[in-house]
PDB file of N, CA and C in Angstrom:
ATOM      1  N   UNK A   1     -20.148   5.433 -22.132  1.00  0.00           N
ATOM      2  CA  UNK A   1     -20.187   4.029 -21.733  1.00  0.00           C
ATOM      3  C   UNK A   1     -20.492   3.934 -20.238  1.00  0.00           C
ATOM      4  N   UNK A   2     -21.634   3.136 -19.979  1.00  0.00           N
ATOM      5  CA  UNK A   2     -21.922   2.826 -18.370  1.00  0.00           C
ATOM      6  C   UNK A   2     -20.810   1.908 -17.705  1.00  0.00           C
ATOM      7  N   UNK A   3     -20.744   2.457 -16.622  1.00  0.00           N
ATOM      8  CA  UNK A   3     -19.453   1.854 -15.751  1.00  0.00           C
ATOM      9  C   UNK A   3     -20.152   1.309 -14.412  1.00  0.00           C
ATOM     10  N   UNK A   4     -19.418   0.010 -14.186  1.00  0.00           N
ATOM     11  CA  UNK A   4     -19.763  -0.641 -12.644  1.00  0.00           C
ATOM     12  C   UNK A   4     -19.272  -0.294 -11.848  1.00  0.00           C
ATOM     13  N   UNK A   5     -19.626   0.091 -10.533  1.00  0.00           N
ATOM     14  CA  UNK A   5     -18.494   0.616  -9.307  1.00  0.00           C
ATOM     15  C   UNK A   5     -18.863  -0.213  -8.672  1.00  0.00           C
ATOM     16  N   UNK A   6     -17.459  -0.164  -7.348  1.00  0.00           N
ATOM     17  CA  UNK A   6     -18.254  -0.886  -6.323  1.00  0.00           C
ATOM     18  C   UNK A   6     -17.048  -0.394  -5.110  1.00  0.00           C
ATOM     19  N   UNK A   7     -17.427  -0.922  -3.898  1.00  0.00           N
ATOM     20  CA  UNK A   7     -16.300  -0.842  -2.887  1.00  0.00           C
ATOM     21  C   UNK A   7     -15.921  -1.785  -2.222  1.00  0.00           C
ATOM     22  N   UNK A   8     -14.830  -2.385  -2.095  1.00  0.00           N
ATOM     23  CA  UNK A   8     -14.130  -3.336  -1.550  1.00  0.00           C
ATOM     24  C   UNK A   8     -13.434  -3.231  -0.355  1.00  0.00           C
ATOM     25  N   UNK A   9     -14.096  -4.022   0.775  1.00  0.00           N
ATOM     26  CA  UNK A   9     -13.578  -3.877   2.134  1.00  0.00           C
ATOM     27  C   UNK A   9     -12.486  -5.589   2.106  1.00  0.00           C
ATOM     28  N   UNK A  10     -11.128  -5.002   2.615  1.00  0.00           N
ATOM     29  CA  UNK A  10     -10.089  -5.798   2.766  1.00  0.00           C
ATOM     30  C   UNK A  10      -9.687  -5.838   4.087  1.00  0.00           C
ATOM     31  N   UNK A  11      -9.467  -6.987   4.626  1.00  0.00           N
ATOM     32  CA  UNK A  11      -8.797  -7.606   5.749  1.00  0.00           C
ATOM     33  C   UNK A  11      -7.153  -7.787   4.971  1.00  0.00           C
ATOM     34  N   UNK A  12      -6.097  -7.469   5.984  1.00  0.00           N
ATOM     35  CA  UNK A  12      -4.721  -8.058   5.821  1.00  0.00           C
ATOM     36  C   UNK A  12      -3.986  -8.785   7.157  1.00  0.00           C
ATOM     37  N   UNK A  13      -3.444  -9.638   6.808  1.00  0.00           N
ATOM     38  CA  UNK A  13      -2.711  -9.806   8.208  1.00  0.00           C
ATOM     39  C   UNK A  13      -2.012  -8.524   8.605  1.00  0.00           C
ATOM     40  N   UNK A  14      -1.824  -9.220   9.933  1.00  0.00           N
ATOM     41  CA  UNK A  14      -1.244  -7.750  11.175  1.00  0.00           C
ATOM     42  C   UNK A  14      -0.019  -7.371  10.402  1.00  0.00           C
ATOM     43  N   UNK A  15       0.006  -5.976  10.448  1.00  0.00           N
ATOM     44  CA  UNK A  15       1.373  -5.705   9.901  1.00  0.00           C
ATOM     45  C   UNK A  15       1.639  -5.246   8.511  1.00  0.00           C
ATOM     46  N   UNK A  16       0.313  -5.681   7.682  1.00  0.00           N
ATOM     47  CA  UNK A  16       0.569  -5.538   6.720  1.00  0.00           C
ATOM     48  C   UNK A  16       0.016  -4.642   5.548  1.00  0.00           C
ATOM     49  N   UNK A  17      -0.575  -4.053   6.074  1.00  0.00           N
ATOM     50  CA  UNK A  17      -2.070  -3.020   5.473  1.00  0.00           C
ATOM     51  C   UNK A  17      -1.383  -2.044   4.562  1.00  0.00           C
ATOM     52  N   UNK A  18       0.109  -1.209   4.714  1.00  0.00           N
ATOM     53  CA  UNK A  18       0.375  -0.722   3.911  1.00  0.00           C
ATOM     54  C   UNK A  18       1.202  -1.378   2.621  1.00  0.00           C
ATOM     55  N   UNK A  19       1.447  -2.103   2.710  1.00  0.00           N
ATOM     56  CA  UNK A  19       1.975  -3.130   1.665  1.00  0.00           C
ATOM     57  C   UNK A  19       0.820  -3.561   0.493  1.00  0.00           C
ATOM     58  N   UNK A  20      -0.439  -4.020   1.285  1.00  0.00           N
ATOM     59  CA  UNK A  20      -1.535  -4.053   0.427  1.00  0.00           C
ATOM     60  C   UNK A  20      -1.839  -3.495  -0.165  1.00  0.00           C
ATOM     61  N   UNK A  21      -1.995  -1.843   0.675  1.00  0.00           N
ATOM     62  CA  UNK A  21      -2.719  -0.876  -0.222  1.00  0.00           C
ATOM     63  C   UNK A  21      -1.640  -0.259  -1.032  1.00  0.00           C
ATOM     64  N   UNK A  22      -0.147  -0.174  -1.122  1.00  0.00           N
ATOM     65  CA  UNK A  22       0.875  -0.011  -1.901  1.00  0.00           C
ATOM     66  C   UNK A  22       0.715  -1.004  -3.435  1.00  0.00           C
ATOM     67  N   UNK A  23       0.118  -2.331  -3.392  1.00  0.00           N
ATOM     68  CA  UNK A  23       0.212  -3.164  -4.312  1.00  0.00           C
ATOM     69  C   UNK A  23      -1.425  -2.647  -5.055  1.00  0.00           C
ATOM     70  N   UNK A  24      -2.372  -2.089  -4.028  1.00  0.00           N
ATOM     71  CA  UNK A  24      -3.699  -2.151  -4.535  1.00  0.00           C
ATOM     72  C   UNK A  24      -3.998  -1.018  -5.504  1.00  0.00           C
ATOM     73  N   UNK A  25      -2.992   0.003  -5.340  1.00  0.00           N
ATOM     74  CA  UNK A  25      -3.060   1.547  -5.462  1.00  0.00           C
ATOM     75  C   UNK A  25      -2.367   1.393  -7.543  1.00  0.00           C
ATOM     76  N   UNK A  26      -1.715   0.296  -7.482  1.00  0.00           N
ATOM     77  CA  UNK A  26      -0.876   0.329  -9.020  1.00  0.00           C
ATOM     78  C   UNK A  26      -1.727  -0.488 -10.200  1.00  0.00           C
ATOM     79  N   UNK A  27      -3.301  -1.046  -9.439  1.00  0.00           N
ATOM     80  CA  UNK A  27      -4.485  -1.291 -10.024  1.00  0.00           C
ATOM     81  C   UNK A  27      -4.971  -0.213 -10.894  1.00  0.00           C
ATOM     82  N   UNK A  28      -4.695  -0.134 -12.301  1.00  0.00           N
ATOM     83  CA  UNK A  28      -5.692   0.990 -12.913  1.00  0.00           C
ATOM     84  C   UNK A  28      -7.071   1.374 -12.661  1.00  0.00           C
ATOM     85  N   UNK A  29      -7.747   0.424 -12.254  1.00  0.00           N
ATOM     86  CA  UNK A  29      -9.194   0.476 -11.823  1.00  0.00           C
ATOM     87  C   UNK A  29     -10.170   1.227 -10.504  1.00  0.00           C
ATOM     88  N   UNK A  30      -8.820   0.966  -9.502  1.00  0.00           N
ATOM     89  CA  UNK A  30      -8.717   1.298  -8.276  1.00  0.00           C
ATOM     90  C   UNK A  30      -8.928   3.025  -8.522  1.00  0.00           C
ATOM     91  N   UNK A  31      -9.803   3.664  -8.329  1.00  0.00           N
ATOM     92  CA  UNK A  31      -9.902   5.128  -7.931  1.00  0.00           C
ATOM     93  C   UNK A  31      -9.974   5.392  -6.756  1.00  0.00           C
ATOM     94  N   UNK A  32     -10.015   5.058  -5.699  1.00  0.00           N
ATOM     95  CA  UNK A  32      -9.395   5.276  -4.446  1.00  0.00           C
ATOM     96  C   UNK A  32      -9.354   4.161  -3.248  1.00  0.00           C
ATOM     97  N   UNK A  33      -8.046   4.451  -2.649  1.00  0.00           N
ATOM     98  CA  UNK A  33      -8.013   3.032  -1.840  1.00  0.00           C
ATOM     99  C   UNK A  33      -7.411   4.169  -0.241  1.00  0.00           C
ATOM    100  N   UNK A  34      -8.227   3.356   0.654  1.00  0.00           N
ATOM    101  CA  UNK A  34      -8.066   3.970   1.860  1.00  0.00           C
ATOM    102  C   UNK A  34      -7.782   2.985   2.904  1.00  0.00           C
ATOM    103  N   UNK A  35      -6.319   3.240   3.996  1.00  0.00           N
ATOM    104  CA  UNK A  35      -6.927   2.581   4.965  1.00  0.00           C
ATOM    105  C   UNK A  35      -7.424   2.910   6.162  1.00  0.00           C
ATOM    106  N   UNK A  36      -8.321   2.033   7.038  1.00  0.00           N
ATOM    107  CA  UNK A  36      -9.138   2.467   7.657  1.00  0.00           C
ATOM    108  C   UNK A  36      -8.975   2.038   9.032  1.00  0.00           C
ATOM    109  N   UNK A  37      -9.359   2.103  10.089  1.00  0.00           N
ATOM    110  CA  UNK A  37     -10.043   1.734  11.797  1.00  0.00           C
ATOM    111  C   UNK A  37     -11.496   1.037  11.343  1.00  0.00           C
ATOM    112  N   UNK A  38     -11.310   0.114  12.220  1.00  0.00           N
ATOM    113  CA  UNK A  38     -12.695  -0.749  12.256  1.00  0.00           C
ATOM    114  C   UNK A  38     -12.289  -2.539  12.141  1.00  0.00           C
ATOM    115  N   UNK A  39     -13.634  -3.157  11.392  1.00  0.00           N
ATOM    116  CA  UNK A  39     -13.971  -4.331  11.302  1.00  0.00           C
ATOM    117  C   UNK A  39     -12.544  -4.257  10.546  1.00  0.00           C
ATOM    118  N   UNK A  40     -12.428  -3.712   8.834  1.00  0.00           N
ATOM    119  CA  UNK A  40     -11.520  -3.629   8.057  1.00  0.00           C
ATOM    120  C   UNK A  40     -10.821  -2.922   7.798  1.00  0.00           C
ATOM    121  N   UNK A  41      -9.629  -3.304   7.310  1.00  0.00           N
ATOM    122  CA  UNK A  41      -8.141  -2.836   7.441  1.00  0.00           C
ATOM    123  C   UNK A  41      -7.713  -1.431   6.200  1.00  0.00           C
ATOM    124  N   UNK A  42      -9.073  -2.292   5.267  1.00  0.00           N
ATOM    125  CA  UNK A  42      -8.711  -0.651   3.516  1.00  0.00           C
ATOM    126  C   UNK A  42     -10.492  -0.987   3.239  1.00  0.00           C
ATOM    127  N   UNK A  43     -10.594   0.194   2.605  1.00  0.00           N
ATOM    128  CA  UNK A  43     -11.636   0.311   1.817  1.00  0.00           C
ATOM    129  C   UNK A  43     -10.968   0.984   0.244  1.00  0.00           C
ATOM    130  N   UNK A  44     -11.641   0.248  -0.591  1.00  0.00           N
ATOM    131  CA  UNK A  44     -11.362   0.467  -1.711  1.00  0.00           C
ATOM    132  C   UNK A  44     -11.836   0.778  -2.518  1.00  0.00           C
ATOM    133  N   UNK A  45     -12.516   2.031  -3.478  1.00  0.00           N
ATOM    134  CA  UNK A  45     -13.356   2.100  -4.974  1.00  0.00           C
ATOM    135  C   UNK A  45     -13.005   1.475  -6.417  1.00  0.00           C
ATOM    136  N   UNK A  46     -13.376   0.600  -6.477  1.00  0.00           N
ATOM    137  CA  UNK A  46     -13.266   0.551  -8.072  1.00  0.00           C
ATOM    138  C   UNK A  46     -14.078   1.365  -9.425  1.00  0.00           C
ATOM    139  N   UNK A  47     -13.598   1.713 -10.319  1.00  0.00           N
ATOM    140  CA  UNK A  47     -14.600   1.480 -11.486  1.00  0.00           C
ATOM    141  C   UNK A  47     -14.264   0.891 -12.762  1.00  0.00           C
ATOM    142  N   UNK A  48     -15.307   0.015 -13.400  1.00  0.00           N
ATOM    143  CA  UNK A  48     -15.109  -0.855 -14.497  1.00  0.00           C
ATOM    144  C   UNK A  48     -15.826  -1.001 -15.488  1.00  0.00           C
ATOM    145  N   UNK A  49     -15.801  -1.138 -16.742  1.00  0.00           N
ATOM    146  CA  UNK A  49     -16.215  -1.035 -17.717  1.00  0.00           C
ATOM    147  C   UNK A  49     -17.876  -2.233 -16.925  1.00  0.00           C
ATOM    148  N   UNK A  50     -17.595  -2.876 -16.931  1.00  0.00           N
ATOM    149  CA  UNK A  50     -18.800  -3.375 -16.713  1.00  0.00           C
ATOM    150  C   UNK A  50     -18.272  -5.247 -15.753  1.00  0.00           C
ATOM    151  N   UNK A  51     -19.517  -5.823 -15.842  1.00  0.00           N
ATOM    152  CA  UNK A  51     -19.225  -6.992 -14.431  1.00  0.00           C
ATOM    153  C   UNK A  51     -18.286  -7.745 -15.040  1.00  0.00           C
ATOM    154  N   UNK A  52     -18.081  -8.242 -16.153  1.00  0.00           N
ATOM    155  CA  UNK A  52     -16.534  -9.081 -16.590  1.00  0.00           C
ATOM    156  C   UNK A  52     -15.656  -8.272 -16.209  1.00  0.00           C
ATOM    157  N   UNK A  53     -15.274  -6.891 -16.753  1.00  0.00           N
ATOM    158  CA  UNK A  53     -14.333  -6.178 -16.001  1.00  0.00           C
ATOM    159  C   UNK A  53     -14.073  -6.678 -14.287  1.00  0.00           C
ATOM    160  N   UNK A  54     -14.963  -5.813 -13.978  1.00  0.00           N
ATOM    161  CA  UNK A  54     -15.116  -5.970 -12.260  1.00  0.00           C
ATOM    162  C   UNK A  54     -14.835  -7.397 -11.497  1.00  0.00           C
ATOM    163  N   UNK A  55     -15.181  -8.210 -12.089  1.00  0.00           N
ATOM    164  CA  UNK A  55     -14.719 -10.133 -11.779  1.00  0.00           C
ATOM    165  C   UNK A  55     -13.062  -9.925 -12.182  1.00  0.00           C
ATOM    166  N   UNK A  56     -12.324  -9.440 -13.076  1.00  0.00           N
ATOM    167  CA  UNK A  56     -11.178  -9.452 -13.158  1.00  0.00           C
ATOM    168  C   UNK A  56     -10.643  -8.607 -12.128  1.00  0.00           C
ATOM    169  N   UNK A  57     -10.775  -7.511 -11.733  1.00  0.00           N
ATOM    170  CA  UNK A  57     -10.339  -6.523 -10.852  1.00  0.00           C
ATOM    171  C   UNK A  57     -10.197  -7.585  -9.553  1.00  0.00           C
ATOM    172  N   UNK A  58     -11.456  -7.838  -9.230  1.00  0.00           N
ATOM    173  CA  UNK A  58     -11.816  -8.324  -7.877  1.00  0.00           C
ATOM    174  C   UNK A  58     -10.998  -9.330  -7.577  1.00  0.00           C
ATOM    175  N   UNK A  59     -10.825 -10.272  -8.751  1.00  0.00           N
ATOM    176  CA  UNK A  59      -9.367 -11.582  -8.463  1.00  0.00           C
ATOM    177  C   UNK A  59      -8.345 -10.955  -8.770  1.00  0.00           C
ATOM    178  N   UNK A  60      -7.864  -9.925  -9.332  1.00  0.00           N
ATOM    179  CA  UNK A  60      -6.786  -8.876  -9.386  1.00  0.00           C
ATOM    180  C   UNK A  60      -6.365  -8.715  -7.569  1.00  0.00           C
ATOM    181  N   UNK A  61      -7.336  -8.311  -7.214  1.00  0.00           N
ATOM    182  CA  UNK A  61      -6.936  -7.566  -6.312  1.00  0.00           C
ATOM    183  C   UNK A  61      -6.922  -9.178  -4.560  1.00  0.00           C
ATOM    184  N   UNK A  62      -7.777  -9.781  -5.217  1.00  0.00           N
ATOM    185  CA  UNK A  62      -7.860 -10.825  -3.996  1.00  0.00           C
ATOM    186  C   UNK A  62      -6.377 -12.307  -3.967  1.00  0.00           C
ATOM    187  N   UNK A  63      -5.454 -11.749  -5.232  1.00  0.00           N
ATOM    188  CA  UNK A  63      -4.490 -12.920  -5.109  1.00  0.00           C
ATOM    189  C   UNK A  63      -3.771 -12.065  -5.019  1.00  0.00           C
ATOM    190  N   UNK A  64      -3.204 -10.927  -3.930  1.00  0.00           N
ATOM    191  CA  UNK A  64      -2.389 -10.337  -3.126  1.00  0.00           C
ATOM    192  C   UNK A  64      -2.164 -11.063  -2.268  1.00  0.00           C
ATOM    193  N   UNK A  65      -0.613 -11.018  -2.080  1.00  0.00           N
ATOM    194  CA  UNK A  65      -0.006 -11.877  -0.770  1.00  0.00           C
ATOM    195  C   UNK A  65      -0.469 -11.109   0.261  1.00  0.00           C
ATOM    196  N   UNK A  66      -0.423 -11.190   1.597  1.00  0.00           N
ATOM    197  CA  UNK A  66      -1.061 -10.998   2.876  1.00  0.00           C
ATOM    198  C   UNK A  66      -2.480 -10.284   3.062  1.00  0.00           C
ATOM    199  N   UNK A  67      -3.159 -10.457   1.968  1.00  0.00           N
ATOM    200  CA  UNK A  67      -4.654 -10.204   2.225  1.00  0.00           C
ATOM    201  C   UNK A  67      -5.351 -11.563   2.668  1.00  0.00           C
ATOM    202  N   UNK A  68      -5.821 -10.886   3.391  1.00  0.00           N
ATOM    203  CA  UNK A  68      -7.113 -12.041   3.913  1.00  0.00           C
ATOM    204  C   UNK A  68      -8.073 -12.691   3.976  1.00  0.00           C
ATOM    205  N   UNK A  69      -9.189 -11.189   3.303  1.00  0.00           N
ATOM    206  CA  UNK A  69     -10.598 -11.667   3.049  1.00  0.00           C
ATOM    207  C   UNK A  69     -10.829 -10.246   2.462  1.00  0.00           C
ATOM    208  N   UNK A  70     -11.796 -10.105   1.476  1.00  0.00           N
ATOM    209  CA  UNK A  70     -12.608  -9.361   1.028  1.00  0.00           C
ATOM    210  C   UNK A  70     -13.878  -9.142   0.940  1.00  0.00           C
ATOM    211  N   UNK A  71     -14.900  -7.718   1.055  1.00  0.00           N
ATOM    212  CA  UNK A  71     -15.984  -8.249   0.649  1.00  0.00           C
ATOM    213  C   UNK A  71     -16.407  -6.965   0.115  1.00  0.00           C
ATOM    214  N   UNK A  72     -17.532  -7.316  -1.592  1.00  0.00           N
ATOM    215  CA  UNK A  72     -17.327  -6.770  -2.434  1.00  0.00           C
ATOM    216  C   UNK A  72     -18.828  -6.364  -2.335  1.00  0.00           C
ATOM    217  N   UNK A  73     -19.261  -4.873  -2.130  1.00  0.00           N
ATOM    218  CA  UNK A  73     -19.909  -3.984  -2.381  1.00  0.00           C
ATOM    219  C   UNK A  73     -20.135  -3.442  -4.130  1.00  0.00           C
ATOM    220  N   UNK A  74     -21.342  -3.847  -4.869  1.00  0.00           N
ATOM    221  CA  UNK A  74     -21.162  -3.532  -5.829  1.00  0.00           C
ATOM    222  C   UNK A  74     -22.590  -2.146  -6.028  1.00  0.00           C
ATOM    223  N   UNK A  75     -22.433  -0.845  -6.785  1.00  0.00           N
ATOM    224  CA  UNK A  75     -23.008   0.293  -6.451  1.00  0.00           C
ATOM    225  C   UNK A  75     -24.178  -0.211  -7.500  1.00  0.00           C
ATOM    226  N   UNK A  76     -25.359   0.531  -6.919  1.00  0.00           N
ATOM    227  CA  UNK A  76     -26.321   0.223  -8.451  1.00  0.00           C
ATOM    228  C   UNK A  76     -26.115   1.844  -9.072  1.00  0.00           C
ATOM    229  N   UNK A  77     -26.648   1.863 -10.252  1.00  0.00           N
ATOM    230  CA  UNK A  77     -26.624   2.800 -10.979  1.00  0.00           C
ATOM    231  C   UNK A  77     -27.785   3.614 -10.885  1.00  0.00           C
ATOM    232  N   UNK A  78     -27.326   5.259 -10.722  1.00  0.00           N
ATOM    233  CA  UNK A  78     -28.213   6.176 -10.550  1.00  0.00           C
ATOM    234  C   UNK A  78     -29.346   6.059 -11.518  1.00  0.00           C
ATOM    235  N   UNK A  79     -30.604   5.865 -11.452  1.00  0.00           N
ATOM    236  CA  UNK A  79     -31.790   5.948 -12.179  1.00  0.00           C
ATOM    237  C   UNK A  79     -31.498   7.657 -12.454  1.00  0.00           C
ATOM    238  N   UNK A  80     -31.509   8.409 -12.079  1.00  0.00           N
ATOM    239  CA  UNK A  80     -31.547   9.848 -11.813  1.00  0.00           C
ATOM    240  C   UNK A  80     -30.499  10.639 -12.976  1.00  0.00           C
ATOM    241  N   UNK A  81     -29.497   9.610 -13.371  1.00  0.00           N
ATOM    242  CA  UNK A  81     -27.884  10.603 -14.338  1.00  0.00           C
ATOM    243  C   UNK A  81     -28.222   9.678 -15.366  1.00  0.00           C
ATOM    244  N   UNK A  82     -28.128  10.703 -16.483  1.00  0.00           N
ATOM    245  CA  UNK A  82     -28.408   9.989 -17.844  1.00  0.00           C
ATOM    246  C   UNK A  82     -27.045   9.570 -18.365  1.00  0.00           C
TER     247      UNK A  82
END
């Protein structure tokens, strides 16, 4: 079965980045969540059965208390892997 990935860059208020990624990490979907230095606070991988999946994840993960903003990187699929 073909799967959608994508990566999700999260803003949290000050203070709060490990709390997020503590709540983001108990996401089944979530295969790795990092946080980071920079513009944003986590970077996140998903993978999902496909884009209905991935629309659920993405409001999964964006009605966390002290997140801020997200923005959702979605991967295209290797022409190259059968």
């Amino acid at each position: 079965m073909a799967t959608t990935a994508a990566f999700v860059m999260i803003n949290t208020q000050t203070g709060k980045e490990q709390t997020v990624l503590n709540l983001i990490k108990k996401i089944p979907e979530v295969k790795e969540a990092h946080l980071v230095f920079g513009v944003y606070d986590l970077v996140v991988r998903v993978g999902c059965k496909g884009a209905d999946d991935l629309k659920r994840v993405i409001s999964d993960i964006r009605i966390i208390k002290s997140l801020q903003a997200t923005l959702t990187i979605i991967v295209l699929p290797d022409p190259n892997s059968s």
